[in-house]
PDB file of N, CA and C in Angstrom:
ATOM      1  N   UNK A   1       0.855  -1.171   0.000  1.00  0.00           N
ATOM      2  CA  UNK A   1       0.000   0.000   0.000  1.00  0.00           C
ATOM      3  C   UNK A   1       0.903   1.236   0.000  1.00  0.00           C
ATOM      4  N   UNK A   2       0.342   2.385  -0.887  1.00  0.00           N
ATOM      5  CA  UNK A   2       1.328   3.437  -0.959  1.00  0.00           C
ATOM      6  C   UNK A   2       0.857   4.347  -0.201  1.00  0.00           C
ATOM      7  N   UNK A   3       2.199   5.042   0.547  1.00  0.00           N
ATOM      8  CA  UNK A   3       2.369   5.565   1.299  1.00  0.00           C
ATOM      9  C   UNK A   3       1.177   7.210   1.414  1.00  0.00           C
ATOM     10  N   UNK A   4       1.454   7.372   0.018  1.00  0.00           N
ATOM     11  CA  UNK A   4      -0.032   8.654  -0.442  1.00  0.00           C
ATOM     12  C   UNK A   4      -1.499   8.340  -0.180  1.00  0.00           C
ATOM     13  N   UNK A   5      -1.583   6.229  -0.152  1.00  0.00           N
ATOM     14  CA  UNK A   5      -2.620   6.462   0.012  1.00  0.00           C
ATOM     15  C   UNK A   5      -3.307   6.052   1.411  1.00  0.00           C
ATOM     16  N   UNK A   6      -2.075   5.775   2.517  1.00  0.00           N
ATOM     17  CA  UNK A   6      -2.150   5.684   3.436  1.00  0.00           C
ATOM     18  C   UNK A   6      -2.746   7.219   4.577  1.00  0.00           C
ATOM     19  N   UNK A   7      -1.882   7.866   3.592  1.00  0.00           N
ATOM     20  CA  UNK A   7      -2.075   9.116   4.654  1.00  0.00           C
ATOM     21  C   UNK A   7      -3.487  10.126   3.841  1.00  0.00           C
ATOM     22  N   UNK A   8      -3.813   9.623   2.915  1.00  0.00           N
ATOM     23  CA  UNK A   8      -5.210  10.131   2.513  1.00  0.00           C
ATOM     24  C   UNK A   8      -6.443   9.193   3.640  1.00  0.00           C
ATOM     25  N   UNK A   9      -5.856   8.065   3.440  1.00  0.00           N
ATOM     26  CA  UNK A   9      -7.080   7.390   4.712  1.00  0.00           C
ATOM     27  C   UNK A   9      -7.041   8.156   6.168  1.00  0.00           C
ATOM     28  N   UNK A  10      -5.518   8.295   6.659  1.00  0.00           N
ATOM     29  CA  UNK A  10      -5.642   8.874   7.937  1.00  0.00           C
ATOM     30  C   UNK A  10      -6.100  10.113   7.952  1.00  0.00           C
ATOM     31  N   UNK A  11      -5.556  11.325   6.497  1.00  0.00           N
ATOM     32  CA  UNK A  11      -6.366  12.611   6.734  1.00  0.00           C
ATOM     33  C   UNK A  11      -8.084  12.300   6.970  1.00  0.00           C
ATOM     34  N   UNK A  12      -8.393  11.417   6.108  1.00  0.00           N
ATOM     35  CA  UNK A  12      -9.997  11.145   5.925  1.00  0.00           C
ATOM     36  C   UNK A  12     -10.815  10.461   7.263  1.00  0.00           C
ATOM     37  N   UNK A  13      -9.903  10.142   8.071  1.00  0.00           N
ATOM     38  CA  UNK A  13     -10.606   9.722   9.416  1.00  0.00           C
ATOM     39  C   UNK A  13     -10.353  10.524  10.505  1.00  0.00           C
ATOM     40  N   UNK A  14      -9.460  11.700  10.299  1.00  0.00           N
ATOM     41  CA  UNK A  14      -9.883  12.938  10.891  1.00  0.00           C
ATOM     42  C   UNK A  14     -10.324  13.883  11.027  1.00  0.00           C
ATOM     43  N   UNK A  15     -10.970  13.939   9.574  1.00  0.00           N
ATOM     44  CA  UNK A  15     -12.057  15.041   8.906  1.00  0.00           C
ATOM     45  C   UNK A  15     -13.116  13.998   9.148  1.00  0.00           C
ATOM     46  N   UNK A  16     -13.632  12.839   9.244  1.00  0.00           N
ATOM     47  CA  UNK A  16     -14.533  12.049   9.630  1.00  0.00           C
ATOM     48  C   UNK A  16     -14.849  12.385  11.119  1.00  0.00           C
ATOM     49  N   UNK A  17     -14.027  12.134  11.951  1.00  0.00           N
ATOM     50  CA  UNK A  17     -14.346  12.487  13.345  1.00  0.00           C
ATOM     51  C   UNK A  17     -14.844  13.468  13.961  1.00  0.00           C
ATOM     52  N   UNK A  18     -13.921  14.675  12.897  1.00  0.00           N
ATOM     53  CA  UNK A  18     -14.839  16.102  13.189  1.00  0.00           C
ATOM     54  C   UNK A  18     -16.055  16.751  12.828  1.00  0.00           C
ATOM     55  N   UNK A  19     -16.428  15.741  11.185  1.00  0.00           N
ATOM     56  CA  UNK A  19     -17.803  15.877  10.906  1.00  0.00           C
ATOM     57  C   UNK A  19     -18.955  15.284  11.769  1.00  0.00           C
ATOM     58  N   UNK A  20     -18.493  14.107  11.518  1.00  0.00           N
ATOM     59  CA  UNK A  20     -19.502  13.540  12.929  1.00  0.00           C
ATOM     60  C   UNK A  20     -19.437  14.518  14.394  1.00  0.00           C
ATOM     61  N   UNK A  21     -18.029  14.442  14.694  1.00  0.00           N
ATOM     62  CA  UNK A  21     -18.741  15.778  15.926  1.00  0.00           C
ATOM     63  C   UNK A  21     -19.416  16.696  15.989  1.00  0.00           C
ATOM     64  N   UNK A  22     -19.427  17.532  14.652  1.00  0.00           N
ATOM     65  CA  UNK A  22     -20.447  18.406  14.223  1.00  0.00           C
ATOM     66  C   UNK A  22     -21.559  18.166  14.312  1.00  0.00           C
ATOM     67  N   UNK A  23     -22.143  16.621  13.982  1.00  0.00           N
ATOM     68  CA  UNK A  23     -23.605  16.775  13.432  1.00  0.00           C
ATOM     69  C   UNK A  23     -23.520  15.460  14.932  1.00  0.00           C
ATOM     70  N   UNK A  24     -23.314  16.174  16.145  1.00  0.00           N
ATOM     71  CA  UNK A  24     -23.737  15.568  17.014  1.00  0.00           C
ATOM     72  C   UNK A  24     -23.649  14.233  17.857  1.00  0.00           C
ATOM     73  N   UNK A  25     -22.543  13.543  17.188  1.00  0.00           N
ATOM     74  CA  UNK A  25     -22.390  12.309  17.050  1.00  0.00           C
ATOM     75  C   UNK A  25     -20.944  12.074  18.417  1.00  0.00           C
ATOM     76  N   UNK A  26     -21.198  11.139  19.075  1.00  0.00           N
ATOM     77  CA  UNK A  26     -19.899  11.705  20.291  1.00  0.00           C
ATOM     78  C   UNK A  26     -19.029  10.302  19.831  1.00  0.00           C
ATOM     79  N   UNK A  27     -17.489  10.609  19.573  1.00  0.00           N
ATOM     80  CA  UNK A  27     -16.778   9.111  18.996  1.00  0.00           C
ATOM     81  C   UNK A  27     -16.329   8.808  20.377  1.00  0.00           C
ATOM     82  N   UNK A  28     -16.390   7.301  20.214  1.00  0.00           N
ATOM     83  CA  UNK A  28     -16.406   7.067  21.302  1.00  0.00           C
ATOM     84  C   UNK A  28     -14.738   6.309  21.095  1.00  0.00           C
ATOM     85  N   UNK A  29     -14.599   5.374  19.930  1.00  0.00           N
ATOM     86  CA  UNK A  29     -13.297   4.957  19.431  1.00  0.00           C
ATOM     87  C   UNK A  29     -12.703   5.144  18.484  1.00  0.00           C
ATOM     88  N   UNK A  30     -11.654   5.147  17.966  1.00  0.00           N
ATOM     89  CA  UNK A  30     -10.936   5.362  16.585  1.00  0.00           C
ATOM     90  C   UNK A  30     -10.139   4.351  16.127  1.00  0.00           C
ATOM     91  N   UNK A  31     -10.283   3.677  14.988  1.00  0.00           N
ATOM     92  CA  UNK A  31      -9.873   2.536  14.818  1.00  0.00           C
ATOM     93  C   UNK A  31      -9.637   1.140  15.799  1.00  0.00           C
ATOM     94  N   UNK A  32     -10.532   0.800  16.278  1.00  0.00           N
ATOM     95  CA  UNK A  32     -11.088  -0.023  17.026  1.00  0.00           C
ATOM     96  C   UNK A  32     -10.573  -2.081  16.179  1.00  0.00           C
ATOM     97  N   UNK A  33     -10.172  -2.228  17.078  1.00  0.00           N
ATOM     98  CA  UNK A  33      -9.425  -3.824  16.086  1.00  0.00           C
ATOM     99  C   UNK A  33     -10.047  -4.978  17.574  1.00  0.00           C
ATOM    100  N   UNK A  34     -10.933  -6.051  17.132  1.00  0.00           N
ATOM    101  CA  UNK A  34     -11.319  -7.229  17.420  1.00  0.00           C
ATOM    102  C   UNK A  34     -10.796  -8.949  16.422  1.00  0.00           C
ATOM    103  N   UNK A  35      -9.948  -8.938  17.275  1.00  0.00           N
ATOM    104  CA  UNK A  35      -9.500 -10.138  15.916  1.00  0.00           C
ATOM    105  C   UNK A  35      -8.535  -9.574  14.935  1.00  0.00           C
ATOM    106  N   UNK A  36      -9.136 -10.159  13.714  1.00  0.00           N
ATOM    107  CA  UNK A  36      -8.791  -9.379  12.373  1.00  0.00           C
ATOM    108  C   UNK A  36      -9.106  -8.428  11.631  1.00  0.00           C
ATOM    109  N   UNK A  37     -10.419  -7.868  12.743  1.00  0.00           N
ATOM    110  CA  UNK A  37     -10.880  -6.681  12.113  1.00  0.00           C
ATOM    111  C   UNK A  37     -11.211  -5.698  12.532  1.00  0.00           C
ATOM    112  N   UNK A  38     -11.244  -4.620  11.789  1.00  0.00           N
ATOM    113  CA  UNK A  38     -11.122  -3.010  12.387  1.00  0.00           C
ATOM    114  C   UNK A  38     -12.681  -2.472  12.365  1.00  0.00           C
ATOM    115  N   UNK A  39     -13.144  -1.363  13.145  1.00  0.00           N
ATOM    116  CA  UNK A  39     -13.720  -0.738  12.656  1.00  0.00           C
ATOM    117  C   UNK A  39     -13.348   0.825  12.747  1.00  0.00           C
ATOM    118  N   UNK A  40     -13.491   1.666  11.712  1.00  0.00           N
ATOM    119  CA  UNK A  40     -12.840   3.029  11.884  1.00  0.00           C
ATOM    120  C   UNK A  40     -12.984   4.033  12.955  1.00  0.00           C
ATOM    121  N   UNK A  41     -14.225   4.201  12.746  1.00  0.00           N
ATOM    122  CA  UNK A  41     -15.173   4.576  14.084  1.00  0.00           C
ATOM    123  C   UNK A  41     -16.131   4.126  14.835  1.00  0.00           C
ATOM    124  N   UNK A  42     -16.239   4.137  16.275  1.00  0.00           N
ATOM    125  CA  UNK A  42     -17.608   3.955  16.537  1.00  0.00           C
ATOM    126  C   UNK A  42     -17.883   5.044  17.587  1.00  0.00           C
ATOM    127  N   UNK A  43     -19.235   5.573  17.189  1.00  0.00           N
ATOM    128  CA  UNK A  43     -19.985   6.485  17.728  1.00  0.00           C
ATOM    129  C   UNK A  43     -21.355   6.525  18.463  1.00  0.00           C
ATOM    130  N   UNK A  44     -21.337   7.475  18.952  1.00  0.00           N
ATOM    131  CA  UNK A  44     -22.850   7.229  19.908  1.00  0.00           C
ATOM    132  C   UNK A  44     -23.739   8.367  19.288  1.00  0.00           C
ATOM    133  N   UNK A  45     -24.791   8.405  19.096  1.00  0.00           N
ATOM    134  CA  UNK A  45     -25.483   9.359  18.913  1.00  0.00           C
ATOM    135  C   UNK A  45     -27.092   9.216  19.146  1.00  0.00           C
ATOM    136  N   UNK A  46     -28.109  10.032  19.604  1.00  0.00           N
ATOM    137  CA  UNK A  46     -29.526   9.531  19.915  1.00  0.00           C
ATOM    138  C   UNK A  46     -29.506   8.130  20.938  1.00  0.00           C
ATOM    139  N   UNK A  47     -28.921   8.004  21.674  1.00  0.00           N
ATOM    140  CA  UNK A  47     -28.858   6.242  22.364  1.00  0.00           C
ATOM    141  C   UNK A  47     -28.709   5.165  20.978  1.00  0.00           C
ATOM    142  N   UNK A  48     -28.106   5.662  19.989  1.00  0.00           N
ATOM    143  CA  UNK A  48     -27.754   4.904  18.929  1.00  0.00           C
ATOM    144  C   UNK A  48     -26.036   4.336  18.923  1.00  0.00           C
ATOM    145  N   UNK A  49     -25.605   3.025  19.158  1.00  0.00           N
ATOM    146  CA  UNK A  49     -24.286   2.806  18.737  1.00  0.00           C
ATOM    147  C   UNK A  49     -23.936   2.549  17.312  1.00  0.00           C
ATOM    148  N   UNK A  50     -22.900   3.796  16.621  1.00  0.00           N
ATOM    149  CA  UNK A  50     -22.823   3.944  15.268  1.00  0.00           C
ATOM    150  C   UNK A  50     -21.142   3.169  14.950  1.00  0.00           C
ATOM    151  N   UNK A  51     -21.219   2.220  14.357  1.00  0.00           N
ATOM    152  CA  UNK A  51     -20.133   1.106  13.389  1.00  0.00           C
ATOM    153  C   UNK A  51     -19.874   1.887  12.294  1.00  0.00           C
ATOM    154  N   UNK A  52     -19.094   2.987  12.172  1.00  0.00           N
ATOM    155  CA  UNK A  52     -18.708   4.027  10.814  1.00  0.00           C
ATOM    156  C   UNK A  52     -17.330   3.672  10.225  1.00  0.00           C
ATOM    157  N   UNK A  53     -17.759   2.741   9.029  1.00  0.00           N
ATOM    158  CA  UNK A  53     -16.361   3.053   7.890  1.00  0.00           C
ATOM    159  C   UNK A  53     -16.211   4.066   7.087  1.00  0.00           C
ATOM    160  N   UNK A  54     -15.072   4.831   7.196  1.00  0.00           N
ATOM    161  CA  UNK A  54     -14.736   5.844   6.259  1.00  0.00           C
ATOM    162  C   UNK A  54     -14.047   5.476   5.264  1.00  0.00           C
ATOM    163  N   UNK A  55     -14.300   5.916   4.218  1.00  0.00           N
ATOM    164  CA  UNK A  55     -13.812   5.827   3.009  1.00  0.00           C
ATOM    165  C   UNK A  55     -13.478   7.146   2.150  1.00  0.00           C
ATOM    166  N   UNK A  56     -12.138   7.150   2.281  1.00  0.00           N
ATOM    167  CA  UNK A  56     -11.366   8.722   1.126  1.00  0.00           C
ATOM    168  C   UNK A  56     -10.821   8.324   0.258  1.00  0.00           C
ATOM    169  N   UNK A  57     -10.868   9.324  -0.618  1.00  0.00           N
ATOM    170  CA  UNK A  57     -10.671   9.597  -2.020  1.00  0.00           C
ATOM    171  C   UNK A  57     -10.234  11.036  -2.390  1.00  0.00           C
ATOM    172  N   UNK A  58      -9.160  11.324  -3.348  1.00  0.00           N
ATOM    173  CA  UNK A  58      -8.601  12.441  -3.681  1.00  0.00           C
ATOM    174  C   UNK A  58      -9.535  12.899  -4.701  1.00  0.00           C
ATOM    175  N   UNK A  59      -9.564  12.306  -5.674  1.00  0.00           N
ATOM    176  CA  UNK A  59     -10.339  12.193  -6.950  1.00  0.00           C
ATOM    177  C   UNK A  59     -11.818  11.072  -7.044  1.00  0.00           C
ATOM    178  N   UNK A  60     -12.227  11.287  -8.412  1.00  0.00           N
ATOM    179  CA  UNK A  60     -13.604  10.220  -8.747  1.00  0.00           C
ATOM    180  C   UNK A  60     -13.063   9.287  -9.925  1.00  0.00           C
ATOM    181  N   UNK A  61     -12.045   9.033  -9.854  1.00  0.00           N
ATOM    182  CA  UNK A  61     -10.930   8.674 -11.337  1.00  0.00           C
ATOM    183  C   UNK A  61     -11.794   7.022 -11.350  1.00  0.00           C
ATOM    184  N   UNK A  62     -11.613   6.543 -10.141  1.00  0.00           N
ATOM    185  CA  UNK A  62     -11.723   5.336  -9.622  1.00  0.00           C
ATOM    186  C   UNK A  62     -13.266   5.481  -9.198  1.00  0.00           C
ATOM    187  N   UNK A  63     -14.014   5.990  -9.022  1.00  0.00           N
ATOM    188  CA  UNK A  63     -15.526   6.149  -8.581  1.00  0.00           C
ATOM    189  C   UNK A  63     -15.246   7.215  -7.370  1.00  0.00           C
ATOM    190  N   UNK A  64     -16.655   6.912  -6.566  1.00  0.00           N
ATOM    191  CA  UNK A  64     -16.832   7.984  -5.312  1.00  0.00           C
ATOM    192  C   UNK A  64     -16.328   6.815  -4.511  1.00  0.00           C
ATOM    193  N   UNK A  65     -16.289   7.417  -3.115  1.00  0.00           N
ATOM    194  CA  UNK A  65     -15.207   6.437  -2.272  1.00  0.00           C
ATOM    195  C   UNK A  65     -16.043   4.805  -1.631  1.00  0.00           C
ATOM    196  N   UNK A  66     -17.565   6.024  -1.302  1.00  0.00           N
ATOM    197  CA  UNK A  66     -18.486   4.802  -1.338  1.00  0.00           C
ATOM    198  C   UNK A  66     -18.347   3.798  -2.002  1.00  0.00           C
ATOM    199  N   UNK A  67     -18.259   3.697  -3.109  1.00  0.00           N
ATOM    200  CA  UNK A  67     -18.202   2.444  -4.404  1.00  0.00           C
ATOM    201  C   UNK A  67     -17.321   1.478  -4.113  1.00  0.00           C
ATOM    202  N   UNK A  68     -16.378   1.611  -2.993  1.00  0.00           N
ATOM    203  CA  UNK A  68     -15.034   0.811  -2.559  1.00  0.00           C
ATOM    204  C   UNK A  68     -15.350  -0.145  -1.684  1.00  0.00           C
ATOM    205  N   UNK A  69     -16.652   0.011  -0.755  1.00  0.00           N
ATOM    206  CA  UNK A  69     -17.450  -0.607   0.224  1.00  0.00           C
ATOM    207  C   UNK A  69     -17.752  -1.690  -0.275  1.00  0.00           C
ATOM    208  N   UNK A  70     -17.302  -2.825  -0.427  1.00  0.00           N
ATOM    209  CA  UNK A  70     -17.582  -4.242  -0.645  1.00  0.00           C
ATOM    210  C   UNK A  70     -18.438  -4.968   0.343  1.00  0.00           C
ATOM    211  N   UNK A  71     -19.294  -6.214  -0.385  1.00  0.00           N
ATOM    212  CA  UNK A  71     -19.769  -6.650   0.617  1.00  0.00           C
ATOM    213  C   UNK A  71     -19.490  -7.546   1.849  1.00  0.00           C
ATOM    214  N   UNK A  72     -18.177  -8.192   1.410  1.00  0.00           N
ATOM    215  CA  UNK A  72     -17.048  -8.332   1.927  1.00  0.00           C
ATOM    216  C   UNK A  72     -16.752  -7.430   3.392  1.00  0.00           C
ATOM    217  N   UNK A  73     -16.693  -5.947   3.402  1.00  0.00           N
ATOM    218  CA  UNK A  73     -15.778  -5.169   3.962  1.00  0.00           C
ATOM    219  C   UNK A  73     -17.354  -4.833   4.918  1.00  0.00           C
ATOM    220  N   UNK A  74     -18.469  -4.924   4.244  1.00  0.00           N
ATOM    221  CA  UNK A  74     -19.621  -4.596   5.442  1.00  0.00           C
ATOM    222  C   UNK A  74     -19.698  -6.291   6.432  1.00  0.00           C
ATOM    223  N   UNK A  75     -19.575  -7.238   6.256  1.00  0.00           N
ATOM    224  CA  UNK A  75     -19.302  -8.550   6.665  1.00  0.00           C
ATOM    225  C   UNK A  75     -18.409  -8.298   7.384  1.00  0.00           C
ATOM    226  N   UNK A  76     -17.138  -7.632   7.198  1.00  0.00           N
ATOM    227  CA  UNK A  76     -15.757  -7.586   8.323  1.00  0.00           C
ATOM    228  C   UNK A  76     -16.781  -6.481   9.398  1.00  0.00           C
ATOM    229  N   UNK A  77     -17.070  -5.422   9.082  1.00  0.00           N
ATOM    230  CA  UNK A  77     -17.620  -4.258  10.297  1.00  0.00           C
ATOM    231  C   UNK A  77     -18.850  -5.275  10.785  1.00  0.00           C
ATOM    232  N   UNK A  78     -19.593  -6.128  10.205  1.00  0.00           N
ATOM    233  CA  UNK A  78     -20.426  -6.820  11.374  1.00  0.00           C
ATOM    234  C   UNK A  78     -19.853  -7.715  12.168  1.00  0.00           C
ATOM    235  N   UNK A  79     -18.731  -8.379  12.057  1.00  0.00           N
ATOM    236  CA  UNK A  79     -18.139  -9.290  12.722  1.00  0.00           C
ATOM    237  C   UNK A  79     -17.578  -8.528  13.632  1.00  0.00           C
ATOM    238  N   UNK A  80     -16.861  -7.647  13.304  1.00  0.00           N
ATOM    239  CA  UNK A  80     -16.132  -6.023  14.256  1.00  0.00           C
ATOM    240  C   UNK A  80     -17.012  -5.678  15.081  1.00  0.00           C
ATOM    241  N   UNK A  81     -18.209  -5.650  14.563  1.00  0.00           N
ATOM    242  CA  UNK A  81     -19.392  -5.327  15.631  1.00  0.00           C
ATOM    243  C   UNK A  81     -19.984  -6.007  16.706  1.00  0.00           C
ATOM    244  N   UNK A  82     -19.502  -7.063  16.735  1.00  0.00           N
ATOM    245  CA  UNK A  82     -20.230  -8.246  17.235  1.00  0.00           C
ATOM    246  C   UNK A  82     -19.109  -8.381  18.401  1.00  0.00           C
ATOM    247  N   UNK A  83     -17.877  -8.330  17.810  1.00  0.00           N
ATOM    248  CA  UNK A  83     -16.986  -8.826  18.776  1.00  0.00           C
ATOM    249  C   UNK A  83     -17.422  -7.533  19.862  1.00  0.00           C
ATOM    250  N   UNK A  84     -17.715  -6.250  19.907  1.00  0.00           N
ATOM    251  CA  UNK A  84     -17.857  -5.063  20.016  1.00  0.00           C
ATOM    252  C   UNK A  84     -18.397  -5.281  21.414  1.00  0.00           C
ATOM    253  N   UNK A  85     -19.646  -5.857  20.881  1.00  0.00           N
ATOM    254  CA  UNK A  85     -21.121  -6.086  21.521  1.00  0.00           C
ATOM    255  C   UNK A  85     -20.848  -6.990  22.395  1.00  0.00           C
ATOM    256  N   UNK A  86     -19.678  -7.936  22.346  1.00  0.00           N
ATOM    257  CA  UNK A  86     -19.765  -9.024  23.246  1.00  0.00           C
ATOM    258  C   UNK A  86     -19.003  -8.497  23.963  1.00  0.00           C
ATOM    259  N   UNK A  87     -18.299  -7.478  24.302  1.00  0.00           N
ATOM    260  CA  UNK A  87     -17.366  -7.081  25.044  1.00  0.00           C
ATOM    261  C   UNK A  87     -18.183  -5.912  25.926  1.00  0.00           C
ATOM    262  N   UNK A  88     -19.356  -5.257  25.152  1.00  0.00           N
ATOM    263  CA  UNK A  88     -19.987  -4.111  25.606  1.00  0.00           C
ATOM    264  C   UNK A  88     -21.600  -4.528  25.609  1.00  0.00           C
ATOM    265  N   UNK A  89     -22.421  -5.305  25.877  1.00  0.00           N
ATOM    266  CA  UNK A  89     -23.304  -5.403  25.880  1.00  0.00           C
ATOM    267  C   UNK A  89     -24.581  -4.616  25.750  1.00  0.00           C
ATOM    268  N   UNK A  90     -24.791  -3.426  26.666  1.00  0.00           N
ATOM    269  CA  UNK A  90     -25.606  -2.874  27.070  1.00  0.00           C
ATOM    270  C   UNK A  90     -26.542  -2.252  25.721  1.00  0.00           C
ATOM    271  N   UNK A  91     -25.787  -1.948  24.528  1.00  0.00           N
ATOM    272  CA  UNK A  91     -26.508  -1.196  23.023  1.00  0.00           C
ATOM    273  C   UNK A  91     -27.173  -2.192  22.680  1.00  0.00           C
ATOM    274  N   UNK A  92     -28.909  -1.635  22.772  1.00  0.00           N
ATOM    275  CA  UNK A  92     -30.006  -1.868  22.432  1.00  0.00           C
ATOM    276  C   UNK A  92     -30.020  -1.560  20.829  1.00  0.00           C
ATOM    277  N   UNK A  93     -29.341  -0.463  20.513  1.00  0.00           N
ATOM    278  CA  UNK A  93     -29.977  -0.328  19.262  1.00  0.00           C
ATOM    279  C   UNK A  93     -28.479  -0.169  18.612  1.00  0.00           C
ATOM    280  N   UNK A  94     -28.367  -0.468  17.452  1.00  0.00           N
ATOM    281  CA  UNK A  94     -26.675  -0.591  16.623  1.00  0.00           C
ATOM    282  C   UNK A  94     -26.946  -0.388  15.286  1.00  0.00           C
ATOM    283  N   UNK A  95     -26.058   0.543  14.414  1.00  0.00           N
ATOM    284  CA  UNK A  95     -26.116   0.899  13.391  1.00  0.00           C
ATOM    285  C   UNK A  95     -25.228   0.988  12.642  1.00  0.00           C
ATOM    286  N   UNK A  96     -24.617   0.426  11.214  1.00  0.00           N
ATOM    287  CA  UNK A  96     -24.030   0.448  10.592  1.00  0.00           C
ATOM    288  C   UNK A  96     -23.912   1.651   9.294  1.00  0.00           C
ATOM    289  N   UNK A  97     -22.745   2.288   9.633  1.00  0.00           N
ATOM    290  CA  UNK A  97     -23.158   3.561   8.440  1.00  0.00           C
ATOM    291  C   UNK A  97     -21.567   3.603   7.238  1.00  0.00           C
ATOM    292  N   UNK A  98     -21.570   4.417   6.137  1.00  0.00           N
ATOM    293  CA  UNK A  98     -20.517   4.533   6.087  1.00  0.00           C
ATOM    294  C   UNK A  98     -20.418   6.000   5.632  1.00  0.00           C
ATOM    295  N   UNK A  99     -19.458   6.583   5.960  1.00  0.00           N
ATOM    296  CA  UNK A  99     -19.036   8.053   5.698  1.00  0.00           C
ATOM    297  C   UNK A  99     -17.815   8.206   3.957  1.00  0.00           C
ATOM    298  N   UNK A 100     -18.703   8.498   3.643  1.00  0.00           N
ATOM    299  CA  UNK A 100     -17.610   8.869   1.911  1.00  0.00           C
ATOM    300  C   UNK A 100     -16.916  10.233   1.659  1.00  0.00           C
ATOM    301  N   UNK A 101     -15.422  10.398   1.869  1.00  0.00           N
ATOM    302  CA  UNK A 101     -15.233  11.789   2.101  1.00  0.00           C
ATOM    303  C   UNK A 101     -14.410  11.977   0.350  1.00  0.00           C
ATOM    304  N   UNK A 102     -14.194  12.988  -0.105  1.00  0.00           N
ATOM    305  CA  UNK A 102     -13.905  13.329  -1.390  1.00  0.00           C
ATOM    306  C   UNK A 102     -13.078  14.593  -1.108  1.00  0.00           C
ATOM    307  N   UNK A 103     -11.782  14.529  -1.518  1.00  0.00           N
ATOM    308  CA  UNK A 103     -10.653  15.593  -1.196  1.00  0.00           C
ATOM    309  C   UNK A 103     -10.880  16.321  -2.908  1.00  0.00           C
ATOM    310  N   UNK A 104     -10.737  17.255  -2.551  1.00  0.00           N
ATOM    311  CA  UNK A 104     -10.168  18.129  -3.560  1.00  0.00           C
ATOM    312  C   UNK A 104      -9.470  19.169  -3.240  1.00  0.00           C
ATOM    313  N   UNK A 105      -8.568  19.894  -4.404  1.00  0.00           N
ATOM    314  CA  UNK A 105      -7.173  20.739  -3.980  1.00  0.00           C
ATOM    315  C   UNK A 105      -8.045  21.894  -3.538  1.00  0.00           C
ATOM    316  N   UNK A 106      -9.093  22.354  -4.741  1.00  0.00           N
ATOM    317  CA  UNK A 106      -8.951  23.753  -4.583  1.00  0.00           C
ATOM    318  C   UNK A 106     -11.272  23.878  -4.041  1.00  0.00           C
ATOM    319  N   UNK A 107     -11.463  22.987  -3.468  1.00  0.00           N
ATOM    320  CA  UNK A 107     -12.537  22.441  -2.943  1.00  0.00           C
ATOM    321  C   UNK A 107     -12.629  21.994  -1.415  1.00  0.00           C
ATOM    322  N   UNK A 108     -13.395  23.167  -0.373  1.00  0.00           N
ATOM    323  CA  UNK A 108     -13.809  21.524   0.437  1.00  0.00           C
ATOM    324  C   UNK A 108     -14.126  20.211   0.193  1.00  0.00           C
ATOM    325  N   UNK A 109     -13.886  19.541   1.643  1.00  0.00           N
ATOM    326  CA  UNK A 109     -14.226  17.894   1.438  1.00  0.00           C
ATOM    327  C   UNK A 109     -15.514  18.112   1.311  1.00  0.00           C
ATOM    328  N   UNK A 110     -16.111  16.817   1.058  1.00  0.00           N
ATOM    329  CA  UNK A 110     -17.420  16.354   0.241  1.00  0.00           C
ATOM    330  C   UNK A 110     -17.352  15.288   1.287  1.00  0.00           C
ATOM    331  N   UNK A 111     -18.906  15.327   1.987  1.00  0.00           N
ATOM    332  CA  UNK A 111     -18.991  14.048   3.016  1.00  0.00           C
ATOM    333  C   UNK A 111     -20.284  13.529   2.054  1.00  0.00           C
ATOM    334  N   UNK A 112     -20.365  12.221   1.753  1.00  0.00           N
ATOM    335  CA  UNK A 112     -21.928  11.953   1.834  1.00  0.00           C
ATOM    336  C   UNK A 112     -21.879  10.668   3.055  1.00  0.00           C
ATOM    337  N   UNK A 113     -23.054  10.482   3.919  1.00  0.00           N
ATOM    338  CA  UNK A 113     -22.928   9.369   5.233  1.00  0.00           C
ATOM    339  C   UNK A 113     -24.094   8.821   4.642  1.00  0.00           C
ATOM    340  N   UNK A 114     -24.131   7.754   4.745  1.00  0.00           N
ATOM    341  CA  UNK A 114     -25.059   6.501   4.001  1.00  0.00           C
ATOM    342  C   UNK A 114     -25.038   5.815   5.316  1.00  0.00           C
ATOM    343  N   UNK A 115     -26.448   6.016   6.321  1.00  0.00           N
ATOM    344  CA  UNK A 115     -26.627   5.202   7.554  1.00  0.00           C
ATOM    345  C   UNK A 115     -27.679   3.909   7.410  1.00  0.00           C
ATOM    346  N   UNK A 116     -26.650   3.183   8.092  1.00  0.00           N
ATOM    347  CA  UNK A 116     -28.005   1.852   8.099  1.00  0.00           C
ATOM    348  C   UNK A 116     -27.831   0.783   7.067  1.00  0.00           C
ATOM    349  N   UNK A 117     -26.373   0.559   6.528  1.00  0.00           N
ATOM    350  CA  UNK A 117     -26.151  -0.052   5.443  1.00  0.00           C
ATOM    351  C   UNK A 117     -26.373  -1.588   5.513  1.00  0.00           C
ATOM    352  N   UNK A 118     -26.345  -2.561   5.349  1.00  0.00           N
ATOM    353  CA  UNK A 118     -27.167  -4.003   5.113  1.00  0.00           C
ATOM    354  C   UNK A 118     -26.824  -4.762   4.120  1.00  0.00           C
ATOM    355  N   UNK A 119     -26.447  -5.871   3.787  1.00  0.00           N
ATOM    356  CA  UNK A 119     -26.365  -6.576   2.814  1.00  0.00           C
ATOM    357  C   UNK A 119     -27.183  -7.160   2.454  1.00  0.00           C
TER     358      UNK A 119
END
């Protein structure tokens, strides 16, 4: 993995954290690892526990960042979730979302959050 596009993921999960803080959302972890798998964020919001993969992108060369979300990669965040849950019990209600951030030079980022995702 190249090194450019390493540090586009890490810029993108700190402009993630602060959007979600904006729109109310309190993080509770940041890159969170059970096993073999991660989840980027997880957040609380409304008595809601939120399972948030972020996904960045410089460009749309390759699609929007969303489009990268395999069903595969929502299967790893439920297993991530689970291990989550067995460690934290008490969340009644759990939600899977993903956050799509879009860099541009001479542009703010571009969030779109797609909550409640499902296979």
């Amino acid at each position: 993995m190249s090194r450019h596009h390493i540090d586009t993921g890490k810029e993108g999960e700190i402009l993630a954290a602060g959007y979600l803080q904006q729109h109310g959302y309190e993080i509770m972890h940041n890159n969170w690892r059970y096993s073999r798998y991660e989840i980027d964020i997880i957040a609380t919001k409304n008595n809601i526990l939120h399972f948030i993969e972020v996904k960045t992108r410089r460009n749309s060369v390759y699609g929007f960042p969303e489009e990268s979300v395999s069903k595969w990669k929502i299967q790893c965040m439920i297993r991530g979730g689970v291990g989550f849950l067995r460690q934290f019990p008490q969340w009644k209600r759990v939600q899977y979302d993903v956050l799509s951030i879009t860099l541009s030079i001479d542009k703010s980022p571009e969030y779109f959050l797609i909550e409640d995702v499902y296979l």
